[in-house]
PDB file of N, CA and C in Angstrom:
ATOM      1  N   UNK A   1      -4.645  17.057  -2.268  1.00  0.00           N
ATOM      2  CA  UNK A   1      -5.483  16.396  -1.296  1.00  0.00           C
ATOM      3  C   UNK A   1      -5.207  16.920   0.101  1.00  0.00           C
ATOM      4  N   UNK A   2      -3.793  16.968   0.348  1.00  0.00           N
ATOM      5  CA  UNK A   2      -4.085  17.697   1.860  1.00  0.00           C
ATOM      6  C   UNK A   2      -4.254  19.182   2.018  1.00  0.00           C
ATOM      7  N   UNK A   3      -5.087  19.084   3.027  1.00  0.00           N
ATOM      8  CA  UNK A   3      -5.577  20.275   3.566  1.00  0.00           C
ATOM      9  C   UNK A   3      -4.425  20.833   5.127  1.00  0.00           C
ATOM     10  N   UNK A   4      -4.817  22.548   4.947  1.00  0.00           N
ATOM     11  CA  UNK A   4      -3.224  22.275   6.475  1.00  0.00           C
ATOM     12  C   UNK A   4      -4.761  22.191   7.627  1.00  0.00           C
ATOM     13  N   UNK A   5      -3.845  21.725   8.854  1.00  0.00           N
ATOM     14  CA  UNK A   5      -4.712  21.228   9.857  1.00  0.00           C
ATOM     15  C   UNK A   5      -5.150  20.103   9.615  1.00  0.00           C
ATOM     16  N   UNK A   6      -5.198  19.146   8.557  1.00  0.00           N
ATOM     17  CA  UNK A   6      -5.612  17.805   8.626  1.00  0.00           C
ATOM     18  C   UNK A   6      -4.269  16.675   8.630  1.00  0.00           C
ATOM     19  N   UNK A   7      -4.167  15.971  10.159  1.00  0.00           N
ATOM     20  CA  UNK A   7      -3.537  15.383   9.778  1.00  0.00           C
ATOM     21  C   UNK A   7      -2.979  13.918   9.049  1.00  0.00           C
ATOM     22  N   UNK A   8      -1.708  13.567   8.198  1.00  0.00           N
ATOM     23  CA  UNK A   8      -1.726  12.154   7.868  1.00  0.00           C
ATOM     24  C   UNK A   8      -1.458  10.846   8.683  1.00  0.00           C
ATOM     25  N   UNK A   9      -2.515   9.820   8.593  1.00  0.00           N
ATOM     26  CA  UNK A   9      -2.314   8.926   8.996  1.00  0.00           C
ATOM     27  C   UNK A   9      -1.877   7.645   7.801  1.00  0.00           C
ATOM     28  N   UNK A  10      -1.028   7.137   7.978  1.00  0.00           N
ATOM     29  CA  UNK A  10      -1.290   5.889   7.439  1.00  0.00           C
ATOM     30  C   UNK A  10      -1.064   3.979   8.463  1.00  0.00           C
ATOM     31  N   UNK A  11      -2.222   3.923   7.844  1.00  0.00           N
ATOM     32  CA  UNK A  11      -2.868   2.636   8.739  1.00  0.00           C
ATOM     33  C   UNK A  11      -2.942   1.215   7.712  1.00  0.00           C
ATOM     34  N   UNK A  12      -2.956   0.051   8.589  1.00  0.00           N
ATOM     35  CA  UNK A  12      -2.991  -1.059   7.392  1.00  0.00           C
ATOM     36  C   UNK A  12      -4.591  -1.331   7.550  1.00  0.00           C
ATOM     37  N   UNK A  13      -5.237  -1.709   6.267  1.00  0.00           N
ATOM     38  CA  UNK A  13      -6.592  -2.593   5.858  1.00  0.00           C
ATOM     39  C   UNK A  13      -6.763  -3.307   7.209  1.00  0.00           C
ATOM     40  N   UNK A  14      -6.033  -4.206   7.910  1.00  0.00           N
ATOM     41  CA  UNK A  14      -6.461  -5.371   8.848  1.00  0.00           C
ATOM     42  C   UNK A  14      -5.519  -5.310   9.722  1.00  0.00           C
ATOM     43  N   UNK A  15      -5.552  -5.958  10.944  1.00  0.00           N
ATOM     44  CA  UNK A  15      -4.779  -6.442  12.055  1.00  0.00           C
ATOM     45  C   UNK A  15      -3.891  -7.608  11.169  1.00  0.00           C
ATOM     46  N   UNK A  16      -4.245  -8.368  10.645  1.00  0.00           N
ATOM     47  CA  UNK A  16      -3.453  -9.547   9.797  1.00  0.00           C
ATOM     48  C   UNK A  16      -2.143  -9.083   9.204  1.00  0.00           C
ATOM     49  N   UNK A  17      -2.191  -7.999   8.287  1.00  0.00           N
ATOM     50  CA  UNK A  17      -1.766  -7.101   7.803  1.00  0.00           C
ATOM     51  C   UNK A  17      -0.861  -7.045   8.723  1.00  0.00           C
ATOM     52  N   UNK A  18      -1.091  -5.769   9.609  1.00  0.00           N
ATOM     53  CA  UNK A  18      -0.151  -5.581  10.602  1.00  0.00           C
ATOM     54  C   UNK A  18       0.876  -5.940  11.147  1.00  0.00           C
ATOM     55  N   UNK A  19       0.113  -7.030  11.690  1.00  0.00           N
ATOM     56  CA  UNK A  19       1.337  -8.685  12.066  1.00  0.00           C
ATOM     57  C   UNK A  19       2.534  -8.494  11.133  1.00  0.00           C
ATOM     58  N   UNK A  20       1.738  -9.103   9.417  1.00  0.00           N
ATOM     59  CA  UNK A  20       2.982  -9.422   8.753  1.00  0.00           C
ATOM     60  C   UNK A  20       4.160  -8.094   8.476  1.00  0.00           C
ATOM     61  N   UNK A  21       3.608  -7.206   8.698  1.00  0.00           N
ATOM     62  CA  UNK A  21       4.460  -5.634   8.873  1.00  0.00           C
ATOM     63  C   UNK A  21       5.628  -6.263   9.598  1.00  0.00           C
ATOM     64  N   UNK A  22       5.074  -6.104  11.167  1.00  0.00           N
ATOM     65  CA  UNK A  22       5.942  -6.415  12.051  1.00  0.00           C
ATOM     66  C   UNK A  22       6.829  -7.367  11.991  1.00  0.00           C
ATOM     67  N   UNK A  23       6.304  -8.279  11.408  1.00  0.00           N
ATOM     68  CA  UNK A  23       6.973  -9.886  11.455  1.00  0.00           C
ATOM     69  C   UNK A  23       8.210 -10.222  10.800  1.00  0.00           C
ATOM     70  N   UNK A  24       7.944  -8.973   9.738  1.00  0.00           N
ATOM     71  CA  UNK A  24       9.042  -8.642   8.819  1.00  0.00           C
ATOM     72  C   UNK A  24      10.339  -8.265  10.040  1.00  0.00           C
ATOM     73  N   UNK A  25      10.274  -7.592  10.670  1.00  0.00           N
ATOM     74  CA  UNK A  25      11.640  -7.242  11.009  1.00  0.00           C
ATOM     75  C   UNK A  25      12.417  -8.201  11.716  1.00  0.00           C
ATOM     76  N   UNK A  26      11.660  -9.371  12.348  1.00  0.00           N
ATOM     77  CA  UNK A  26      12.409 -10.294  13.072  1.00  0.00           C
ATOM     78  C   UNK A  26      12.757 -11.482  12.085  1.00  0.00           C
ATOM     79  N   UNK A  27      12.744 -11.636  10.510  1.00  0.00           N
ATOM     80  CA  UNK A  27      12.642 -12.498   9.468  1.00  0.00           C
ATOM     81  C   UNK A  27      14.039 -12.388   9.333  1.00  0.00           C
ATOM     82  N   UNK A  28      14.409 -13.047   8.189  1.00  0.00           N
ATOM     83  CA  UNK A  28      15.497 -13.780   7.562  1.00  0.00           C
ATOM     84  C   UNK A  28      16.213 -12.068   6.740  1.00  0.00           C
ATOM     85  N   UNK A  29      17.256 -12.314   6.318  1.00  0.00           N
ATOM     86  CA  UNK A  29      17.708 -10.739   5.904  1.00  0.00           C
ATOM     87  C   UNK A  29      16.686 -10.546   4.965  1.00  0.00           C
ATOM     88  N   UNK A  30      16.116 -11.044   3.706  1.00  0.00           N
ATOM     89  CA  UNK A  30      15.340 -11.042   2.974  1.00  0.00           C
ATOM     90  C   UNK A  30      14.190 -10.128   3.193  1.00  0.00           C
ATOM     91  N   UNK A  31      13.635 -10.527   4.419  1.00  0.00           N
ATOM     92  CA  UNK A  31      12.514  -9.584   5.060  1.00  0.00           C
ATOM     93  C   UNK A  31      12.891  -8.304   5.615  1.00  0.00           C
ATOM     94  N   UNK A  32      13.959  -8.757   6.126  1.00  0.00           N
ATOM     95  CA  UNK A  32      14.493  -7.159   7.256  1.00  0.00           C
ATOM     96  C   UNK A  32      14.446  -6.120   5.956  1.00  0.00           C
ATOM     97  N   UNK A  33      15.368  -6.396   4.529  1.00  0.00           N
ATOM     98  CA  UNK A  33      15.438  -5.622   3.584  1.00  0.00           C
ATOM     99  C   UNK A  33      13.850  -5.289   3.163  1.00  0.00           C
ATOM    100  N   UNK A  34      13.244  -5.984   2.960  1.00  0.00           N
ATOM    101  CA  UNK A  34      11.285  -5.761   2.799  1.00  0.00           C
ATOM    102  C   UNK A  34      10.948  -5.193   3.648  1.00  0.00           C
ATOM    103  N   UNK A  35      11.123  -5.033   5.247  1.00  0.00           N
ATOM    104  CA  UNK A  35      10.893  -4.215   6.213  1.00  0.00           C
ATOM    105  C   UNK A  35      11.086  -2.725   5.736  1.00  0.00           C
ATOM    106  N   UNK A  36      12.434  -2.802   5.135  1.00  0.00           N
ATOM    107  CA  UNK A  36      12.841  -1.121   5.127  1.00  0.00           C
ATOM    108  C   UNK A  36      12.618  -0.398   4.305  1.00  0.00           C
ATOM    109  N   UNK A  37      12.102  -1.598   2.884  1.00  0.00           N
ATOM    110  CA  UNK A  37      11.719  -0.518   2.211  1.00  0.00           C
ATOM    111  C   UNK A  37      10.105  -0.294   2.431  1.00  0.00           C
ATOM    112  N   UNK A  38       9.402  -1.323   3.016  1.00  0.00           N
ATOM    113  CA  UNK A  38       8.268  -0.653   3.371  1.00  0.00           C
ATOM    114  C   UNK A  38       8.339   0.538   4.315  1.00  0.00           C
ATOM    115  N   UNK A  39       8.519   0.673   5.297  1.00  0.00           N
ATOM    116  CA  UNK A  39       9.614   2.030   6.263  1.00  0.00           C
ATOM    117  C   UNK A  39       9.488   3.272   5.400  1.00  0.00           C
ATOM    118  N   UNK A  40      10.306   3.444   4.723  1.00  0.00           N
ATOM    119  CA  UNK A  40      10.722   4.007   3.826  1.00  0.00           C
ATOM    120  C   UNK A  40       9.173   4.552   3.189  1.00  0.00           C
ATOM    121  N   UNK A  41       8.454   3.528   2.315  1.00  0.00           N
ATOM    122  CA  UNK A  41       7.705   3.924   1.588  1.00  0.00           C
ATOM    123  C   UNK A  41       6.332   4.435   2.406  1.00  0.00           C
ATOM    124  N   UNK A  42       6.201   3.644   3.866  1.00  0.00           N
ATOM    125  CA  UNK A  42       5.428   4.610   4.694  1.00  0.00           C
ATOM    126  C   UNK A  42       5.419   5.575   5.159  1.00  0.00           C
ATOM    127  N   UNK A  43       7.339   6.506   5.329  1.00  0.00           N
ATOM    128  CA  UNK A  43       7.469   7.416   6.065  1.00  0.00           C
ATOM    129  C   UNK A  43       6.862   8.673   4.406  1.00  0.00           C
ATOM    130  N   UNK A  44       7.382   8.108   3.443  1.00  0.00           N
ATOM    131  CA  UNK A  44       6.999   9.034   2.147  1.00  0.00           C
ATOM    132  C   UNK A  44       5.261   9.085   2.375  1.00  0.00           C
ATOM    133  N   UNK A  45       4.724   8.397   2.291  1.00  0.00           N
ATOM    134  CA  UNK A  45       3.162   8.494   2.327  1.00  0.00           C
ATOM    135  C   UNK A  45       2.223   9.198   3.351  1.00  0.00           C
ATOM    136  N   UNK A  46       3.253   9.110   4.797  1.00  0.00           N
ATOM    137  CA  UNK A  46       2.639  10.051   5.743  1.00  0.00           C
ATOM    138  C   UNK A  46       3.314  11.927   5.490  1.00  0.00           C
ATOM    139  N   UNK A  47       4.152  11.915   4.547  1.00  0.00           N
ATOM    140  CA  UNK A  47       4.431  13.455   4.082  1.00  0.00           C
ATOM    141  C   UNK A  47       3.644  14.029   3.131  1.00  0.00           C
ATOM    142  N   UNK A  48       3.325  12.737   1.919  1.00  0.00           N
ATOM    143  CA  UNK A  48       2.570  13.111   1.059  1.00  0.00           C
ATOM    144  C   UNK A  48       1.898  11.376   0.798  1.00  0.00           C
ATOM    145  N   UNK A  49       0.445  11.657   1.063  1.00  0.00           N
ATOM    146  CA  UNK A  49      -0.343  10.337   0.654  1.00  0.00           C
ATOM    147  C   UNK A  49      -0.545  10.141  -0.636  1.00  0.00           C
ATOM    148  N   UNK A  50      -0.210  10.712  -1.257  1.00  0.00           N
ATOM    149  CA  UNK A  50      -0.551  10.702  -3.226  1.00  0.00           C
ATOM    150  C   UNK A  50       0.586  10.574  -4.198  1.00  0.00           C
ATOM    151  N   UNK A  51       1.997   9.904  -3.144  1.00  0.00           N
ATOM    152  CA  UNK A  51       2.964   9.803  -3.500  1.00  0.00           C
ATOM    153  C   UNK A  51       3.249   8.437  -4.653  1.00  0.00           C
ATOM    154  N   UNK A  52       2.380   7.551  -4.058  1.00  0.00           N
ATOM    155  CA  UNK A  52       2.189   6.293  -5.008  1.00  0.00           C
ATOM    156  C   UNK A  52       1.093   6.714  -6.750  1.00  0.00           C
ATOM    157  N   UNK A  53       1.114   6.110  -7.644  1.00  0.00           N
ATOM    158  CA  UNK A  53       0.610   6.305  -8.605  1.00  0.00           C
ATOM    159  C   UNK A  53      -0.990   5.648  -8.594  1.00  0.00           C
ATOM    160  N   UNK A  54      -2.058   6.796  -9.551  1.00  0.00           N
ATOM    161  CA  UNK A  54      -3.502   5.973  -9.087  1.00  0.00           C
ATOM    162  C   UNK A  54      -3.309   4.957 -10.351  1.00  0.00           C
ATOM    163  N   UNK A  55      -4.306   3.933  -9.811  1.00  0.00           N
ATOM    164  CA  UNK A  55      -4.479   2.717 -10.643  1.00  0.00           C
ATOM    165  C   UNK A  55      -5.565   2.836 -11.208  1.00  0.00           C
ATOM    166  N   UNK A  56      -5.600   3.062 -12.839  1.00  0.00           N
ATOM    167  CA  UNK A  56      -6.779   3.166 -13.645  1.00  0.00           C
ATOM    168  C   UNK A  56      -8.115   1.791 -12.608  1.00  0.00           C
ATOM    169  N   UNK A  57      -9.363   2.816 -12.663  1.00  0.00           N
ATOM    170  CA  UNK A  57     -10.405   1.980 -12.051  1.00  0.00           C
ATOM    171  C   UNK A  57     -10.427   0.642 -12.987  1.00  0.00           C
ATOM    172  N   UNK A  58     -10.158   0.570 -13.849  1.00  0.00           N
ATOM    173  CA  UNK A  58     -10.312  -1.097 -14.797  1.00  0.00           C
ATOM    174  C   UNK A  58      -9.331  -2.002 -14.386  1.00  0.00           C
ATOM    175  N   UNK A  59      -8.747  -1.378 -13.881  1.00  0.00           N
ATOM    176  CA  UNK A  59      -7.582  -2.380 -13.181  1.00  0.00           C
ATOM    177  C   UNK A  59      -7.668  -2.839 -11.658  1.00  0.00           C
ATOM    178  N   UNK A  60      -8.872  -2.291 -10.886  1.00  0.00           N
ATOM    179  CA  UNK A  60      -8.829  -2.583  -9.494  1.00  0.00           C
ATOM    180  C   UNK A  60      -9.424  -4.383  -9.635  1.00  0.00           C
ATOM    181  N   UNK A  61      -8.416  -5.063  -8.630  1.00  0.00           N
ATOM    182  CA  UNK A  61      -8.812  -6.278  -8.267  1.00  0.00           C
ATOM    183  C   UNK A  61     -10.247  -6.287  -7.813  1.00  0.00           C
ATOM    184  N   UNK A  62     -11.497  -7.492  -7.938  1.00  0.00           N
ATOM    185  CA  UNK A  62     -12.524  -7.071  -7.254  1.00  0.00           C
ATOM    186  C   UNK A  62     -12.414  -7.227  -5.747  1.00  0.00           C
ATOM    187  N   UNK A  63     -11.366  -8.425  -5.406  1.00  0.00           N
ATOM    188  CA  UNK A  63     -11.110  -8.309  -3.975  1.00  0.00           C
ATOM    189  C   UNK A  63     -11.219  -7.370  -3.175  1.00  0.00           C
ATOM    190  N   UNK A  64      -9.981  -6.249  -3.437  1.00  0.00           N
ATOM    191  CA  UNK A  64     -10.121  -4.757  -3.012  1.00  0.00           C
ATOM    192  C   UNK A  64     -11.497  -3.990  -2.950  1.00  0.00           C
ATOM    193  N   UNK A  65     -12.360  -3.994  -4.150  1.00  0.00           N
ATOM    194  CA  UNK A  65     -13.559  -3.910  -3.845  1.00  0.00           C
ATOM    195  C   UNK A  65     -14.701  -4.101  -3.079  1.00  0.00           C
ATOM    196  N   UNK A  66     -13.985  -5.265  -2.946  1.00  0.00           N
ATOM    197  CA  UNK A  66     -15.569  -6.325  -2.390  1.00  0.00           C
ATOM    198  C   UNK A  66     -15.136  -5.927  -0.607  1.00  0.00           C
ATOM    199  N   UNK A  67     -13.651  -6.374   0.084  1.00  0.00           N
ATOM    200  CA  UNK A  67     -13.712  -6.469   1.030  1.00  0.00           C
ATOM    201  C   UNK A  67     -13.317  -5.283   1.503  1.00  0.00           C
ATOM    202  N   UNK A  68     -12.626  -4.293   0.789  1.00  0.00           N
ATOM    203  CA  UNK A  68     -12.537  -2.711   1.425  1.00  0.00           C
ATOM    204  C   UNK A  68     -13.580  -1.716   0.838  1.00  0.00           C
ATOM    205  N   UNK A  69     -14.521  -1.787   0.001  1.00  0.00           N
ATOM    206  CA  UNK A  69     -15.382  -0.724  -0.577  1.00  0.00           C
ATOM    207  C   UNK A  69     -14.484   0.532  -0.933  1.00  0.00           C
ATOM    208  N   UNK A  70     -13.484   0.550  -1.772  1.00  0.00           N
ATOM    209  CA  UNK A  70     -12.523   1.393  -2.067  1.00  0.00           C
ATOM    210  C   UNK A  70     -13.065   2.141  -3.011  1.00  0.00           C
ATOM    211  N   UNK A  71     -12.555   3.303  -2.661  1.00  0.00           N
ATOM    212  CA  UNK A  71     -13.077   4.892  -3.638  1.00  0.00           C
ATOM    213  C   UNK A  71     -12.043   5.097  -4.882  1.00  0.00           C
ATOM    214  N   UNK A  72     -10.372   4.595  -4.747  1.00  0.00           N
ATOM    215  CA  UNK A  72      -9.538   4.924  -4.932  1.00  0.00           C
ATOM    216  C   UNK A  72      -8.426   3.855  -4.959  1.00  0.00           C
ATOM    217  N   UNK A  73      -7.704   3.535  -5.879  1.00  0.00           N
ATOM    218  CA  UNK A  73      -6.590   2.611  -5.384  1.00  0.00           C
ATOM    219  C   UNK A  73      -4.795   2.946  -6.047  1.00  0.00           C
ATOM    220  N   UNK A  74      -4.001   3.416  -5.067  1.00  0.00           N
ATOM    221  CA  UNK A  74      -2.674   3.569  -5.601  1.00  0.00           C
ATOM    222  C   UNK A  74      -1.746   2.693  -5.237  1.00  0.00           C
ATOM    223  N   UNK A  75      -0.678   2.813  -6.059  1.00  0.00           N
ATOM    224  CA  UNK A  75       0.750   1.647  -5.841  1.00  0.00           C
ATOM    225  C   UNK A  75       1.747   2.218  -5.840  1.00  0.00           C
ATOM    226  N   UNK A  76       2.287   2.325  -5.106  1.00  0.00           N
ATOM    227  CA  UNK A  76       3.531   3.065  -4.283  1.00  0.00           C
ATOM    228  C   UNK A  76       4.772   1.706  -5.052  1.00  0.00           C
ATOM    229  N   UNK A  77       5.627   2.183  -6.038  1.00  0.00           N
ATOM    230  CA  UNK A  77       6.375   1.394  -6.429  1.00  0.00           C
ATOM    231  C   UNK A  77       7.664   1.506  -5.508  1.00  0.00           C
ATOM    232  N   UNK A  78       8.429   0.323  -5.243  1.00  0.00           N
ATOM    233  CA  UNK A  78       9.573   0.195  -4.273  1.00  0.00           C
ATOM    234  C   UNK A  78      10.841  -0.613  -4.692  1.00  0.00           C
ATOM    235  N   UNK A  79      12.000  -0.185  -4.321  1.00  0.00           N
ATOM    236  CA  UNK A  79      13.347  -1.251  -5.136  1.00  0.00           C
ATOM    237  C   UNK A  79      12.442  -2.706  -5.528  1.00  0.00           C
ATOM    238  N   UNK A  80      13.286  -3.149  -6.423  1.00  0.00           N
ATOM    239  CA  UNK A  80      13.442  -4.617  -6.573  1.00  0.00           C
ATOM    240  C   UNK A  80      12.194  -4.751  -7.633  1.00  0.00           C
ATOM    241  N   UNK A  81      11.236  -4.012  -7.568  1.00  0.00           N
ATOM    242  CA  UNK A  81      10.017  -4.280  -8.491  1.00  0.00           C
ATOM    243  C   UNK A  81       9.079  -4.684  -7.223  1.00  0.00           C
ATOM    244  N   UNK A  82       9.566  -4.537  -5.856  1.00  0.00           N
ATOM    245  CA  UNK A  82       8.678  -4.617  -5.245  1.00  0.00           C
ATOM    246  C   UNK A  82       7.085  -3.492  -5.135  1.00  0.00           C
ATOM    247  N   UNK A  83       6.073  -3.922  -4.619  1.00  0.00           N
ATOM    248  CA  UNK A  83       4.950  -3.151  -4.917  1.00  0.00           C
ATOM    249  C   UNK A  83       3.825  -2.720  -3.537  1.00  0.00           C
ATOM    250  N   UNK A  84       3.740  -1.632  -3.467  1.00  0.00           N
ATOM    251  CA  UNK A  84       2.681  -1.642  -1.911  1.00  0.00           C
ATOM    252  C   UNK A  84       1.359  -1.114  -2.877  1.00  0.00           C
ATOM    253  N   UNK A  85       0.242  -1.145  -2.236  1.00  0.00           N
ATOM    254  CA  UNK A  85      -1.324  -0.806  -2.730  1.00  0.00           C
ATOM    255  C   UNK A  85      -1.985  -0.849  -1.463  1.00  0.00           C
ATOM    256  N   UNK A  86      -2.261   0.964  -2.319  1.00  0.00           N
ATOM    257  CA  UNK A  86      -2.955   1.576  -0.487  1.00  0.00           C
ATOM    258  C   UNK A  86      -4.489   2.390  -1.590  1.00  0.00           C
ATOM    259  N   UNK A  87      -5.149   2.280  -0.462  1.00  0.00           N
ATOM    260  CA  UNK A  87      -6.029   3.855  -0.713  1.00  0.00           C
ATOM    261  C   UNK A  87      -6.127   5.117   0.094  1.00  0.00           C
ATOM    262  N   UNK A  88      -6.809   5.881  -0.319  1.00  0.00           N
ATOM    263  CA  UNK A  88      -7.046   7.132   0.441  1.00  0.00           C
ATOM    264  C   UNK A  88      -8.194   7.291   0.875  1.00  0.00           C
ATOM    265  N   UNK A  89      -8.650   7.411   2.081  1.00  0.00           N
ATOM    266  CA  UNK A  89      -9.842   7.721   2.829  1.00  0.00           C
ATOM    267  C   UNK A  89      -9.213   8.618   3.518  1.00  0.00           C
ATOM    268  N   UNK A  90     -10.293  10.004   3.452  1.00  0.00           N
ATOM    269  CA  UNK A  90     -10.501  11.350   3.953  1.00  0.00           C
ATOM    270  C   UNK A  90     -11.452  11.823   4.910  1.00  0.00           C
ATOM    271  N   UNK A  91     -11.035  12.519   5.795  1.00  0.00           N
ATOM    272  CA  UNK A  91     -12.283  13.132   6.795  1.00  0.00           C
ATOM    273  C   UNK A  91     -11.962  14.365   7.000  1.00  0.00           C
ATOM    274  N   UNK A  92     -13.160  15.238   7.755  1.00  0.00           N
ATOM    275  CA  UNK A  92     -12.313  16.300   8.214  1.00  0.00           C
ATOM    276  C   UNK A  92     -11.339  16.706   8.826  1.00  0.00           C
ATOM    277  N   UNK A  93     -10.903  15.653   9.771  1.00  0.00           N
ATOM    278  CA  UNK A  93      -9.942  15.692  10.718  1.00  0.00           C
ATOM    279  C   UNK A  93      -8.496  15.440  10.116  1.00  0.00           C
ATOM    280  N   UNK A  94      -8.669  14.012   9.534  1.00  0.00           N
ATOM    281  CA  UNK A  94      -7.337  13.526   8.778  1.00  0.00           C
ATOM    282  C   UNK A  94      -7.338  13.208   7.796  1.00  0.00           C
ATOM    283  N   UNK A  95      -6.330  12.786   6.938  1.00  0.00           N
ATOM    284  CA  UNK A  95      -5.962  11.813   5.836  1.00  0.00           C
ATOM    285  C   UNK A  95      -5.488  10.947   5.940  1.00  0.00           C
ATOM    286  N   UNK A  96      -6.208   9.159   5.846  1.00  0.00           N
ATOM    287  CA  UNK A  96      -5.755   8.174   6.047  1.00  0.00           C
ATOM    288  C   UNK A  96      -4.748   7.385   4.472  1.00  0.00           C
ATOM    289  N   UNK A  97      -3.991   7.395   4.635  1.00  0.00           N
ATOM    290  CA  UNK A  97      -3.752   6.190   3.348  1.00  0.00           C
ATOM    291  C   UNK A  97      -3.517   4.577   4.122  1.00  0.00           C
ATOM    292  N   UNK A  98      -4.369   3.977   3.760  1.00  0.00           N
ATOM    293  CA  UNK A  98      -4.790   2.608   4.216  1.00  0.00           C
ATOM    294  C   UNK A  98      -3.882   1.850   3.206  1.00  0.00           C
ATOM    295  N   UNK A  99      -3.147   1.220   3.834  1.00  0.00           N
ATOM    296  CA  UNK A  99      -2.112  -0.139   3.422  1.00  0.00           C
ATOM    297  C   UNK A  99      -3.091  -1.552   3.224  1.00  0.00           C
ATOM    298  N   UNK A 100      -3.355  -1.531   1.627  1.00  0.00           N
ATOM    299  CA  UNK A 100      -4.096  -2.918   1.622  1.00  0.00           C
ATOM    300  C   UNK A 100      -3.662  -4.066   1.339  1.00  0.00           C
ATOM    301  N   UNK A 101      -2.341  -4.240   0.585  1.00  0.00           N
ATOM    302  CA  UNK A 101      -1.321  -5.521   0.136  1.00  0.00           C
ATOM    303  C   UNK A 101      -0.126  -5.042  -0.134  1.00  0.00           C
ATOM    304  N   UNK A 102       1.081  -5.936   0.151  1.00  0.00           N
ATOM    305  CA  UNK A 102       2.385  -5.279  -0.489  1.00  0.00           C
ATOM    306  C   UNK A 102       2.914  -6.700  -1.070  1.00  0.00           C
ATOM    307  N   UNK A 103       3.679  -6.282  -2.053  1.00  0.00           N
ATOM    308  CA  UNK A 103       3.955  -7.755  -3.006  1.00  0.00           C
ATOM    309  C   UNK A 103       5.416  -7.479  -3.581  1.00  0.00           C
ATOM    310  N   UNK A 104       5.962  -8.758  -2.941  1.00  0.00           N
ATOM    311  CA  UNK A 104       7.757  -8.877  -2.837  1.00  0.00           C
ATOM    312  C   UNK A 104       8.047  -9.369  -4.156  1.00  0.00           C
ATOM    313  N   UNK A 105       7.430  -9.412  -4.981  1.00  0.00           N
ATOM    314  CA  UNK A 105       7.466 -10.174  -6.472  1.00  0.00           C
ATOM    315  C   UNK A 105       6.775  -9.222  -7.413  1.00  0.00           C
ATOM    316  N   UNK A 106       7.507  -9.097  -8.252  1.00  0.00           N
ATOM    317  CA  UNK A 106       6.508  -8.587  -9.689  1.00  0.00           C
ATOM    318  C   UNK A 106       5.594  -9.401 -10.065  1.00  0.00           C
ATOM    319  N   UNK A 107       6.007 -10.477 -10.275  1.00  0.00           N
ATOM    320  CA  UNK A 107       5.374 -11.598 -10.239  1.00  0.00           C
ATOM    321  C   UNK A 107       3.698 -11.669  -9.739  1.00  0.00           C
ATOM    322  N   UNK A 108       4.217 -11.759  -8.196  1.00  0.00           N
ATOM    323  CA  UNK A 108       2.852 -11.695  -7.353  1.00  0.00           C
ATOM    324  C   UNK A 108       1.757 -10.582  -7.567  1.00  0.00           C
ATOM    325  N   UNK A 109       2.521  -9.482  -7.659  1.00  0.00           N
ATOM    326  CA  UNK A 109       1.849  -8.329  -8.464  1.00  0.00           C
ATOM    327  C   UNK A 109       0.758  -8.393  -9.580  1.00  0.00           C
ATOM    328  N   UNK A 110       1.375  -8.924 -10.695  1.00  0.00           N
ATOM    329  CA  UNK A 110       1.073  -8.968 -12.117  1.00  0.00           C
ATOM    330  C   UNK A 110      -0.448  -9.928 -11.990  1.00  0.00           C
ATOM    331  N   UNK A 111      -0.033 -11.553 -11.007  1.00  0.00           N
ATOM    332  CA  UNK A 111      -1.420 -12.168 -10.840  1.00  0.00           C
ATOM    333  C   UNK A 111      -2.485 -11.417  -9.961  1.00  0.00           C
ATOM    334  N   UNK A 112      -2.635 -10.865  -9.279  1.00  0.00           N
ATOM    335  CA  UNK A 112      -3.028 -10.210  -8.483  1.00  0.00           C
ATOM    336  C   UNK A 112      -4.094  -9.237  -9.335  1.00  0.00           C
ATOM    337  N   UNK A 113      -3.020  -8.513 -10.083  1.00  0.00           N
ATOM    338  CA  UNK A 113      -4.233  -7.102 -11.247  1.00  0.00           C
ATOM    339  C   UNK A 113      -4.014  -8.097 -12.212  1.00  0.00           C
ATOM    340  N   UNK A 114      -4.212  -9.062 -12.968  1.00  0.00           N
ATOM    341  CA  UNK A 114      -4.597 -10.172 -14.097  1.00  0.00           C
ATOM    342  C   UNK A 114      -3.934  -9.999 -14.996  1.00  0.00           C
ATOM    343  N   UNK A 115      -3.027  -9.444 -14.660  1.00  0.00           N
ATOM    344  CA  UNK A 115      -1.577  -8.674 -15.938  1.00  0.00           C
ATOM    345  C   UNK A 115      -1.043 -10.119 -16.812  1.00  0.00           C
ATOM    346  N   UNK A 116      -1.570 -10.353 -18.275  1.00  0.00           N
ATOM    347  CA  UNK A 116      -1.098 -11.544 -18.438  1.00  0.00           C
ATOM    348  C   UNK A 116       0.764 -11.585 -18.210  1.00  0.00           C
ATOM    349  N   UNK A 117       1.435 -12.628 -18.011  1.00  0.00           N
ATOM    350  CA  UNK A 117       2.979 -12.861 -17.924  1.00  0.00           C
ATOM    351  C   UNK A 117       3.440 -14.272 -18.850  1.00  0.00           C
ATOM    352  N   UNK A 118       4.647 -13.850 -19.316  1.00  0.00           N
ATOM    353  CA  UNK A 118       4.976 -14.675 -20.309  1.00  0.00           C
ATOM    354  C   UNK A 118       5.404 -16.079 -19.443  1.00  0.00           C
TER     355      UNK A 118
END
């Protein structure tokens, strides 16, 4: 996917989003540790955006659909069973990978793509 001369951006879905990025670092240790590995899994995605795995199209939430019109959806797996889900939007100029949810639970994960759980 990348081209040379185009560069990577990665950006979150919403301002909402954002916030809770940030918000993370002034949180309880719990978060600061969720801070870093998001860190971490953003600094990998702006080297290579295709670093997360694609998510078979039968598995996209319609949410993601409905409110981002997504072409594409990957999950950047992180310690703990934690989970980020971004897409890729392309232009000539750059490569965006757009941050659309990150989920501190497998758990939260699993309801999310309708994964039944015991």
């Amino acid at each position: 996917m990348s081209k040379p001369g185009r560069e990577v951006v990665v950006g979150f879905a919403d301002e909402k989003l954002s916030e809770a990025y940030e918000g993370l670092k002034a949180g309880r240790f719990e978060d600061r540790e969720f801070f870093g590995a998001l860190s971490t899994a953003i600094d990998a995605l702006k080297k290579n955006p295709e670093a997360g795995l694609p998510v078979s199209r039968a598995l996209w939430p319609k949410l993601y659909v409905k409110k981002y019109n997504i072409g594409n959806l990957r999950k950047y797996d992180m310690p703990r069973g934690w989970r980020l889900v971004y897409t890729i939007k392309t232009s000539e100029i750059n490569i965006i990978a757009v941050l659309l949810e990150w989920f501190d639970s497998h758990k939260k994960y699993e309801k999310r793509f309708g994964y039944k759980t015991g």
